[in-house]
Protein backbone atom coordinates (compact mmCIF):
# COMPACT_ATOMS: atom_id res chain seq x y z
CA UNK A 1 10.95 11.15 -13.24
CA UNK A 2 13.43 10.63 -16.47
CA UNK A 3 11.32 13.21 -18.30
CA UNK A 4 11.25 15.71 -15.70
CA UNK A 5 14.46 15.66 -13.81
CA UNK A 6 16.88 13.95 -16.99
CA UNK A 7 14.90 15.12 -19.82
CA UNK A 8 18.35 14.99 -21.75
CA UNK A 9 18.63 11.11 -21.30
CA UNK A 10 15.30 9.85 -22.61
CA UNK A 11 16.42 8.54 -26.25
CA UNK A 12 15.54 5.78 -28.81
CA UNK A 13 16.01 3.35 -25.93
CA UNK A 14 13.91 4.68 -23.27
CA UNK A 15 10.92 5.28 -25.96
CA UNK A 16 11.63 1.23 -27.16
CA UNK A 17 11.70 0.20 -23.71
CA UNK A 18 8.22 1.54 -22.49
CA UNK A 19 6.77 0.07 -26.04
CA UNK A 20 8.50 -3.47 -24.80
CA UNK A 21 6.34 -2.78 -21.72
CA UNK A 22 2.94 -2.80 -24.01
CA UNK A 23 2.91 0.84 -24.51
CA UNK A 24 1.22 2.25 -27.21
CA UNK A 25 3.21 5.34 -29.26
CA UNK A 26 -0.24 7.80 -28.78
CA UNK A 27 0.02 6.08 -24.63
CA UNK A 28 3.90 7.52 -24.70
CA UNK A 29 2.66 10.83 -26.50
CA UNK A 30 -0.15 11.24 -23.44
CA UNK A 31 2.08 10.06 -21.23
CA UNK A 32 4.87 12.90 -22.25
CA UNK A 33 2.42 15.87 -22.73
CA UNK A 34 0.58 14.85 -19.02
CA UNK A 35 4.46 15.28 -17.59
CA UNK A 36 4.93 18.55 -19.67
CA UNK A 37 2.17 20.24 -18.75
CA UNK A 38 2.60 19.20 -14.96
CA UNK A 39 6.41 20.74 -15.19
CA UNK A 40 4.87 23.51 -16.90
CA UNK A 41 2.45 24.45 -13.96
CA UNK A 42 4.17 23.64 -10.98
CA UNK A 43 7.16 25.93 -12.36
CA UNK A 44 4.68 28.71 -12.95
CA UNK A 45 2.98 28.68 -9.65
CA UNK A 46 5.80 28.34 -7.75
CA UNK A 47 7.34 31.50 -9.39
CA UNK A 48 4.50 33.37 -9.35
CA UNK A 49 4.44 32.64 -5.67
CA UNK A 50 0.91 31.37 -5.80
CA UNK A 51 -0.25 29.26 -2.55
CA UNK A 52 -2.43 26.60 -2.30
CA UNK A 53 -5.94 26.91 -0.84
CA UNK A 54 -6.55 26.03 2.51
CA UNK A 55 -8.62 22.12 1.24
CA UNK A 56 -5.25 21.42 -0.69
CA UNK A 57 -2.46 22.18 2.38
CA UNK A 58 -1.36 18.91 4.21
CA UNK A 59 -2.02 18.91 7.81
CA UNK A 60 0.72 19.84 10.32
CA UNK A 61 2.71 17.14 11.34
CA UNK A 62 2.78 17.59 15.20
């Protein structure tokens, strides 16, 4: 969420925190380009106006 909606914030200490977790630098790199790419395509989609096909809409709540 840090990377996507406070990409500003993430800093030495966020990056040092994950690796205090067990996180590997190449597990933060995947991690980070998995979130970019994500950001990347839902931004695109959603301003090309492209809808989703009919096996990926949620049912309607009734």
């Amino acid at each position: 969420m840090q990377i996507t909606s406070r990409q500003h914030s993430v800093n030495q200490k966020t990056i040092d925190g994950l690796r205090q977790h067990g996180w590997t630098d190449e597990e933060i790199l995947t991690a980070v380009q998995i979130i970019g790419f994500f950001n990347y395509y839902t931004r695109m989609v959603d301003a090309l106006g492209v809808e989703p096909e009919d096996f990926m809409r949620r049912p309607k709540q009734e």
